[in-house]
Every structure is written in structure tokens, then in C-alpha cells.
PDB file of N, CA and C in Angstrom:
ATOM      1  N   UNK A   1     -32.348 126.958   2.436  1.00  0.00           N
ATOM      2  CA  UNK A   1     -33.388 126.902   3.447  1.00  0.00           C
ATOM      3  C   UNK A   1     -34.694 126.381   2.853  1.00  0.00           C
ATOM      4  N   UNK A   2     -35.187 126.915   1.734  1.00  0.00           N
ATOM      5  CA  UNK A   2     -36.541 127.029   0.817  1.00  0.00           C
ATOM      6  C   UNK A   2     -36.696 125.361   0.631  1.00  0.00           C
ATOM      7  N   UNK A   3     -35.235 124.997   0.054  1.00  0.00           N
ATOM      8  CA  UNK A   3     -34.776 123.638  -0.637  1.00  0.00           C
ATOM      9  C   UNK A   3     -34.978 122.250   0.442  1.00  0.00           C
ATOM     10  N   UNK A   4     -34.537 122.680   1.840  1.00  0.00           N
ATOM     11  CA  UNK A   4     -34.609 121.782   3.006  1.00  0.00           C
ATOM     12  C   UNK A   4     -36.200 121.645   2.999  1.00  0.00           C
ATOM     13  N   UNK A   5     -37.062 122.746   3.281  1.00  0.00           N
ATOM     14  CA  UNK A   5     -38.190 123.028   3.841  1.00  0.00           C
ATOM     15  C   UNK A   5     -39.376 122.064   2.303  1.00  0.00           C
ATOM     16  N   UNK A   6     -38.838 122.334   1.566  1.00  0.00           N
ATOM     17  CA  UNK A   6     -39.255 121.319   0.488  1.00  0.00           C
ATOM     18  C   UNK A   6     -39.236 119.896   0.493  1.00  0.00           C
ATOM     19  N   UNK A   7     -37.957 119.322   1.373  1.00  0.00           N
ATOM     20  CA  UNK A   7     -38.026 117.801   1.182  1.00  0.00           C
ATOM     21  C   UNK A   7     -38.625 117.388   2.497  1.00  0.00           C
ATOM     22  N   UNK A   8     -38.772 117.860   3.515  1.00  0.00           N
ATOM     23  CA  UNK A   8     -39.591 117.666   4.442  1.00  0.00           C
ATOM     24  C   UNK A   8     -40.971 118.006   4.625  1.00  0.00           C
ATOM     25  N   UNK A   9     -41.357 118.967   4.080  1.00  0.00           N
ATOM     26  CA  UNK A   9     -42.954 119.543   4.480  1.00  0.00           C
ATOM     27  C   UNK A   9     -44.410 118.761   3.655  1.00  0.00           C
ATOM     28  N   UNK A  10     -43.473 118.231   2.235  1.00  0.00           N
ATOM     29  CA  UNK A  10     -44.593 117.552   1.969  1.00  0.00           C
ATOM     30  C   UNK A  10     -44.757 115.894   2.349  1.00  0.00           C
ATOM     31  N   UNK A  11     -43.754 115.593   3.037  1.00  0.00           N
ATOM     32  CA  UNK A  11     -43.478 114.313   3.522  1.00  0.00           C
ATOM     33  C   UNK A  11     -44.416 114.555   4.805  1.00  0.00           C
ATOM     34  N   UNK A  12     -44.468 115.275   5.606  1.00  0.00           N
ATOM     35  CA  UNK A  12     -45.189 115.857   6.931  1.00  0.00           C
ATOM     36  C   UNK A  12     -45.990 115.058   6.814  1.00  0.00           C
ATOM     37  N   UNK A  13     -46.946 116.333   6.055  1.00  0.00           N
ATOM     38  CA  UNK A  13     -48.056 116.882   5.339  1.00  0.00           C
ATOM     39  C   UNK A  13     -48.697 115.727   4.930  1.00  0.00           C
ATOM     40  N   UNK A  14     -48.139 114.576   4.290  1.00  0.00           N
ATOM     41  CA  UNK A  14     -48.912 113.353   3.774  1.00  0.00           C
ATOM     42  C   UNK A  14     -49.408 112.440   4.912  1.00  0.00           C
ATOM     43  N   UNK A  15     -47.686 112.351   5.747  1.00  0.00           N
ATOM     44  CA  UNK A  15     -48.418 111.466   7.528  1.00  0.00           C
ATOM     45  C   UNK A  15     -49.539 112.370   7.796  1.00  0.00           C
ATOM     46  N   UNK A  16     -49.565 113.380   8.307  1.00  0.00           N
ATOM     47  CA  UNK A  16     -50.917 114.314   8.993  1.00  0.00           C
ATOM     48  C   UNK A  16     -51.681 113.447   8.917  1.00  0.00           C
ATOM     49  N   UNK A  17     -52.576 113.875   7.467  1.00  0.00           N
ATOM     50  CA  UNK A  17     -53.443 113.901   6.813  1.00  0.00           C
ATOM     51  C   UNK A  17     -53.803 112.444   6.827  1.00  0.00           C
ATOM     52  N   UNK A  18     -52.615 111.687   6.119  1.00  0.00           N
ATOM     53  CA  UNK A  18     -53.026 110.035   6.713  1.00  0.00           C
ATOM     54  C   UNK A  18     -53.579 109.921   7.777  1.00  0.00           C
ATOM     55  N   UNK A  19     -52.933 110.430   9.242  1.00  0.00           N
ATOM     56  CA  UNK A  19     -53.191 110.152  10.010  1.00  0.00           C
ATOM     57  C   UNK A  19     -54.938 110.785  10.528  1.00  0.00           C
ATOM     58  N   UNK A  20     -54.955 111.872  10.330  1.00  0.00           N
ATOM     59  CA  UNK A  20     -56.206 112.195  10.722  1.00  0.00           C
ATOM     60  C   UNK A  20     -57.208 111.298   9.743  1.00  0.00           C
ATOM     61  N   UNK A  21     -57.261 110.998   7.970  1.00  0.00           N
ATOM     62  CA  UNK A  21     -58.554 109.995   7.347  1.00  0.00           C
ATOM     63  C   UNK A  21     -58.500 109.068   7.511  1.00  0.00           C
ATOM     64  N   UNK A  22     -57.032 108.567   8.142  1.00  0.00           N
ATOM     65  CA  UNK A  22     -57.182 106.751   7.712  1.00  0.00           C
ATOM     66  C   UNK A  22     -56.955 106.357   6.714  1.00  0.00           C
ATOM     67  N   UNK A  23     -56.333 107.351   5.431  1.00  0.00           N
ATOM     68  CA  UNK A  23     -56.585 106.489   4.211  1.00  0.00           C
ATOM     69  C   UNK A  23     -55.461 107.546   3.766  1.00  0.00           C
ATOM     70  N   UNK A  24     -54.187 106.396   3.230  1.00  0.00           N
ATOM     71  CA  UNK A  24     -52.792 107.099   2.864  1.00  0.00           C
ATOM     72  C   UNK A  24     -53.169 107.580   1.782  1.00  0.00           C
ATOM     73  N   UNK A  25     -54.013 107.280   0.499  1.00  0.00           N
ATOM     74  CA  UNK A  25     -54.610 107.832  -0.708  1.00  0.00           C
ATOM     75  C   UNK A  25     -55.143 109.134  -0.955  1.00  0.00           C
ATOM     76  N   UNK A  26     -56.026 109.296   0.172  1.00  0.00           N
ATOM     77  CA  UNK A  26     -56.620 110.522   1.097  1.00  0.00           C
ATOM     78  C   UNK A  26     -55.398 111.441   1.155  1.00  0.00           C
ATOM     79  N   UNK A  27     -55.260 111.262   2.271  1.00  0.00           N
ATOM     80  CA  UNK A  27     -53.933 112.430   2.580  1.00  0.00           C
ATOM     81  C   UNK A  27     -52.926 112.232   1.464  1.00  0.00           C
ATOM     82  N   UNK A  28     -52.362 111.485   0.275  1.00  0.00           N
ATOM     83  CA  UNK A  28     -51.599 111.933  -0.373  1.00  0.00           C
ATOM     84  C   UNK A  28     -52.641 112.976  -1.766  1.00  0.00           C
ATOM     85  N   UNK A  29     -53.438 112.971  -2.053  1.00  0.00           N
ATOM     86  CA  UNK A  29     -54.342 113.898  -2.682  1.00  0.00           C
ATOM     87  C   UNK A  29     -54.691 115.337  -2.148  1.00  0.00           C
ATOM     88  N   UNK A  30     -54.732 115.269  -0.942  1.00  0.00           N
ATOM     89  CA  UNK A  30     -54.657 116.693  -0.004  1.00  0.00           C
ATOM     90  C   UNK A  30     -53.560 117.187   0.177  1.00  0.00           C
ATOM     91  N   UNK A  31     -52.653 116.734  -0.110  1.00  0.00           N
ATOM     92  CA  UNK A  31     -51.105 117.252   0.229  1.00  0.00           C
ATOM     93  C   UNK A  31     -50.841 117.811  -1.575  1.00  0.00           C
ATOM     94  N   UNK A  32     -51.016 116.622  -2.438  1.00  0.00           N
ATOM     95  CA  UNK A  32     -50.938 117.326  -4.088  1.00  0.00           C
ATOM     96  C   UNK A  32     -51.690 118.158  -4.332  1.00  0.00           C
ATOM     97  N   UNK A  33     -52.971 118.380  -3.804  1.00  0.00           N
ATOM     98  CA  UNK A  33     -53.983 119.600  -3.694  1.00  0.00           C
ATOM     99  C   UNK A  33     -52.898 120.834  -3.201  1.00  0.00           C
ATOM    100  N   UNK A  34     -52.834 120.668  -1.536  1.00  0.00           N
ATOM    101  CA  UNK A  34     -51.995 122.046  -1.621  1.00  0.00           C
ATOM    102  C   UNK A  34     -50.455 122.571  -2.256  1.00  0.00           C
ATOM    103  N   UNK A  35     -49.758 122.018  -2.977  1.00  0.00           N
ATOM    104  CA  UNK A  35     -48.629 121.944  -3.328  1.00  0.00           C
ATOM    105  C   UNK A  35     -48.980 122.454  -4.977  1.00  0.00           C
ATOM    106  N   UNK A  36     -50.123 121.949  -5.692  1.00  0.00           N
ATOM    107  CA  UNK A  36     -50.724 122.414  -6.854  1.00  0.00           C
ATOM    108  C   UNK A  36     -50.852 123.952  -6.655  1.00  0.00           C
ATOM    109  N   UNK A  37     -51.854 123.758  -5.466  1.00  0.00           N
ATOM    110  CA  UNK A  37     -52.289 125.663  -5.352  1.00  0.00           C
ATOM    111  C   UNK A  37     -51.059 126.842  -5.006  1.00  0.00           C
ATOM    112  N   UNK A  38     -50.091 125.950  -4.833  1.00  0.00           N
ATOM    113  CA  UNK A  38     -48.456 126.923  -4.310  1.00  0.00           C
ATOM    114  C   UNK A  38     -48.162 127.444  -5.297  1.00  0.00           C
ATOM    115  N   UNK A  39     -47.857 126.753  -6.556  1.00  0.00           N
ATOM    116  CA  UNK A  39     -47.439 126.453  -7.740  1.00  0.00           C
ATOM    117  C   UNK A  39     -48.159 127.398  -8.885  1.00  0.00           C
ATOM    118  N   UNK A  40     -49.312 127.517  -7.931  1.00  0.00           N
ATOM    119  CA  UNK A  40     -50.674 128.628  -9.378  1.00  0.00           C
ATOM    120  C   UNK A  40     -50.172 130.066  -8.224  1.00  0.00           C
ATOM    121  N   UNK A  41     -50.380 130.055  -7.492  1.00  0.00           N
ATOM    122  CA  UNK A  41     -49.820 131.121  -6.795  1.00  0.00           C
ATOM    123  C   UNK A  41     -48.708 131.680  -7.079  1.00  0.00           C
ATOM    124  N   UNK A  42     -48.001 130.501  -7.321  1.00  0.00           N
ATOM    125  CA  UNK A  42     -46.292 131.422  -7.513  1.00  0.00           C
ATOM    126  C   UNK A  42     -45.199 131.143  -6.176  1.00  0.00           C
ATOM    127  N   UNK A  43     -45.621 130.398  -5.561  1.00  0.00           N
ATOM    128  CA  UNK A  43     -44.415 130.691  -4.146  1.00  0.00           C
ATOM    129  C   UNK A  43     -43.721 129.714  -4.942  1.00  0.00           C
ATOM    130  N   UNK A  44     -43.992 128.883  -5.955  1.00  0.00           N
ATOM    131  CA  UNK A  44     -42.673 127.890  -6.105  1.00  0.00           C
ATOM    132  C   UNK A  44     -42.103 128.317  -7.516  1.00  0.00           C
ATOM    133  N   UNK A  45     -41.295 128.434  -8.020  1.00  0.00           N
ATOM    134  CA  UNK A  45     -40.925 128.657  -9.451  1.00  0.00           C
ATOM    135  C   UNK A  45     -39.362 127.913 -10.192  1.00  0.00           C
ATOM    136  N   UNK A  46     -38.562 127.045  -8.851  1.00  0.00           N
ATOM    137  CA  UNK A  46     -37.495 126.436  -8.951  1.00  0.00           C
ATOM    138  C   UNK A  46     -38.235 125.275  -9.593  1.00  0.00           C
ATOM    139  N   UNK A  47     -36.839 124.617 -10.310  1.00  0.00           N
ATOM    140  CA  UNK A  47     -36.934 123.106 -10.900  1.00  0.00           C
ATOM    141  C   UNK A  47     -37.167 122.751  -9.763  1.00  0.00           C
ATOM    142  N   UNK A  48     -36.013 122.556  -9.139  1.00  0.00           N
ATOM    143  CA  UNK A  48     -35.361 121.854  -8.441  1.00  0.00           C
ATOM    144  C   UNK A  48     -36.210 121.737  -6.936  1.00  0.00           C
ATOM    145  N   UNK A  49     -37.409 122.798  -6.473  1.00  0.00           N
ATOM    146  CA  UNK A  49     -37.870 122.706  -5.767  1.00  0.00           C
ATOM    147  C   UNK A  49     -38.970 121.785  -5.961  1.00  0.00           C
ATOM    148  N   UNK A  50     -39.142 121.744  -7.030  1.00  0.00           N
ATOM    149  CA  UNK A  50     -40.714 120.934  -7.330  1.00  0.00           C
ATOM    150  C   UNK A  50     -40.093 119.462  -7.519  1.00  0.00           C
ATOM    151  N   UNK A  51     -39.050 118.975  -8.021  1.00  0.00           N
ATOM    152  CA  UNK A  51     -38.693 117.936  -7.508  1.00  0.00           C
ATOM    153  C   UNK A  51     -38.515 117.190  -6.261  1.00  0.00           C
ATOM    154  N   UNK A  52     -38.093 118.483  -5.593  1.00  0.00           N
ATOM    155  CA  UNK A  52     -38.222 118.247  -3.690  1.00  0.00           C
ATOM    156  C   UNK A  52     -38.791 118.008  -3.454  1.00  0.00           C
ATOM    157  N   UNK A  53     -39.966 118.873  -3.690  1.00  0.00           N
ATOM    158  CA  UNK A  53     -41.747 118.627  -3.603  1.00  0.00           C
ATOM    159  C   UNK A  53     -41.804 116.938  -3.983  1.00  0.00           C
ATOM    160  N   UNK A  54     -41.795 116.604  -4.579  1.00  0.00           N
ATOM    161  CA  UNK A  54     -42.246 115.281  -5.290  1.00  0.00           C
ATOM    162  C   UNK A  54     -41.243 114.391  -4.759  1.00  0.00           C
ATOM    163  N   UNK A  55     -40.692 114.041  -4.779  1.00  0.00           N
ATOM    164  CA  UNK A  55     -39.703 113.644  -4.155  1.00  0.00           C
ATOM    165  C   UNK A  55     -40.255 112.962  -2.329  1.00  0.00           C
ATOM    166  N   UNK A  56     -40.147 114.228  -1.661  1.00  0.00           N
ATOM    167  CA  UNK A  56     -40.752 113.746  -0.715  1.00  0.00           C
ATOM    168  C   UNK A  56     -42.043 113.142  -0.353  1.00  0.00           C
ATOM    169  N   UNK A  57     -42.896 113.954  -1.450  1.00  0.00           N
ATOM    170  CA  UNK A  57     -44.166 113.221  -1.539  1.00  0.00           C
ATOM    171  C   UNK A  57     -44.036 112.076  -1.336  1.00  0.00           C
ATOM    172  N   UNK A  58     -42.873 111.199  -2.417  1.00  0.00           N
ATOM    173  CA  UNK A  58     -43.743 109.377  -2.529  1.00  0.00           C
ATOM    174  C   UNK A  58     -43.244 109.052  -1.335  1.00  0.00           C
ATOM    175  N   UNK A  59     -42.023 109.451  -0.670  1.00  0.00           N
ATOM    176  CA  UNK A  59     -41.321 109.337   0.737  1.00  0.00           C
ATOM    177  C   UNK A  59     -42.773 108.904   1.664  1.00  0.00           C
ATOM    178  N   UNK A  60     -43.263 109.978   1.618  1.00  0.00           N
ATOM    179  CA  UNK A  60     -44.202 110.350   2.215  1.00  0.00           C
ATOM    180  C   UNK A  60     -45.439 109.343   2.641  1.00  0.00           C
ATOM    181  N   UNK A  61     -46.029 109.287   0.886  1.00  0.00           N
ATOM    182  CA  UNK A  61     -47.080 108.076   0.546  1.00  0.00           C
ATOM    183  C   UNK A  61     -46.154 106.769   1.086  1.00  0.00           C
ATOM    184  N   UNK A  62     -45.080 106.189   0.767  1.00  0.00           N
ATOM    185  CA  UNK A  62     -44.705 104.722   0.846  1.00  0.00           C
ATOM    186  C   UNK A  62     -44.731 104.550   2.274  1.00  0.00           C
ATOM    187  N   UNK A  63     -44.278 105.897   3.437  1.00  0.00           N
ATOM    188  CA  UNK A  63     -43.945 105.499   4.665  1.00  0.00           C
ATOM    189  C   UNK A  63     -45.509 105.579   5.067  1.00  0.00           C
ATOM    190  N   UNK A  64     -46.551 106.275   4.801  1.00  0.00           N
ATOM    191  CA  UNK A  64     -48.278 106.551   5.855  1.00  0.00           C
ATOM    192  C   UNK A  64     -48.562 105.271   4.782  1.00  0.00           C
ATOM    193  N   UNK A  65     -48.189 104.705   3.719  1.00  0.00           N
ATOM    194  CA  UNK A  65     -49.103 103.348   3.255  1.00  0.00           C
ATOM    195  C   UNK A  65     -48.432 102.278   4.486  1.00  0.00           C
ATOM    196  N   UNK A  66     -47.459 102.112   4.632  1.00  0.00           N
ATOM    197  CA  UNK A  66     -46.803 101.278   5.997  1.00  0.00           C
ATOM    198  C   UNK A  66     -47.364 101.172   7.100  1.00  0.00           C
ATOM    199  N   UNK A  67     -47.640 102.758   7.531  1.00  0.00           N
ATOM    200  CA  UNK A  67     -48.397 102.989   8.509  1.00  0.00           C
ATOM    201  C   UNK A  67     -49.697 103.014   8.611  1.00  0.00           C
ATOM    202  N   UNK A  68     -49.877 102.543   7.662  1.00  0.00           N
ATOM    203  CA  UNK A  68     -51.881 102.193   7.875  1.00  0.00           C
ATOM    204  C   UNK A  68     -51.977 100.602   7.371  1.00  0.00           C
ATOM    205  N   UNK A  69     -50.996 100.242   7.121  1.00  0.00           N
ATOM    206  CA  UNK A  69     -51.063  98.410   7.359  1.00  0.00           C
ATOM    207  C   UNK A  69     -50.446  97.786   8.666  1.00  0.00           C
ATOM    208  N   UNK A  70     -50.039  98.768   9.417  1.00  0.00           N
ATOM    209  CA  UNK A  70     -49.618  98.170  10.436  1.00  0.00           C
ATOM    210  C   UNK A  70     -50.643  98.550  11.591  1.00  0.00           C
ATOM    211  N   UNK A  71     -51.220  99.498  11.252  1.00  0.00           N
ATOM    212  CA  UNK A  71     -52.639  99.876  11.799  1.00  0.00           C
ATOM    213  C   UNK A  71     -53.775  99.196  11.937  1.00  0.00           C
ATOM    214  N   UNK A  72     -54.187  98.823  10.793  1.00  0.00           N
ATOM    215  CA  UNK A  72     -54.891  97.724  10.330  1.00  0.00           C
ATOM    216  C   UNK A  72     -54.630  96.493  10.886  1.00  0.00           C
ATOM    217  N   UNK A  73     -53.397  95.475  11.480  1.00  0.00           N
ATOM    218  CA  UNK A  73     -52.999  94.565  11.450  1.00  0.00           C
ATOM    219  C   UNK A  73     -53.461  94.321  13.251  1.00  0.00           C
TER     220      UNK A  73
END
């Protein structure tokens, strides 16, 4: 469940944020911001989750960089 909720949430999390600054750079820094503070907290402690984590991230960044050049255009 933990593992699913990992490869999707930070992929979200990056469109959002794109979407609300305008700037895929933006929202991918606010999304590594909160995923950092998970991590000092403790909710994450798997390998394998923090790869998820990351993982979806660039998912994330490559698809809101798409979407803000087609925005732009």
C-alpha cells in the first residue's frame, strides 16, 4: 500500500505545484522540500520507498516540464 502511495504522490505533488507557480523547477523543489522533511521525521525508513519517492519525482518533473512548454506555446 505504503509502496503504491510512494510512486504516485510525489509525481502528484510536482504537477500541483507546477501548476499553481508556473515554473516545473518551482514545484519540483517544493515537492523535494516535503519528502526531505518525511525522511527527518521518520515516516520513511524503506530503501525501496525512497527510491519510489525519486523515482516518481523525475516522472513527475519530465511530465509538468512538458506541461509548461505546451503552456507557453
Amino acid at each position: 500500500m505504503w509502496f503504491i502511495l510512494a510512486l504516485i504522490v510525489p509525481a502528484l505533488l510536482v504537477i500541483l505545484f507546477t501548476r499553481v507557480t508556473y515554473n516545473h523547477y518551482v514545484g519540483t523543489l517544493l515537492t523535494v522540500a516535503l519528502l526531505v522533511a518525511s525522511y527527518v521525521k521518520g515516516y520513511t525508513d524503506e530503501l525501496y520507498e525512497i527510491v519510489a519517492d525519486i523515482a516518481s519525482l523525475i516522472v513527475g518533473f519530465l511530465y509538468s516540464k512538458r506541461m509548461v512548454e505546451r503552456l507557453k506555446k
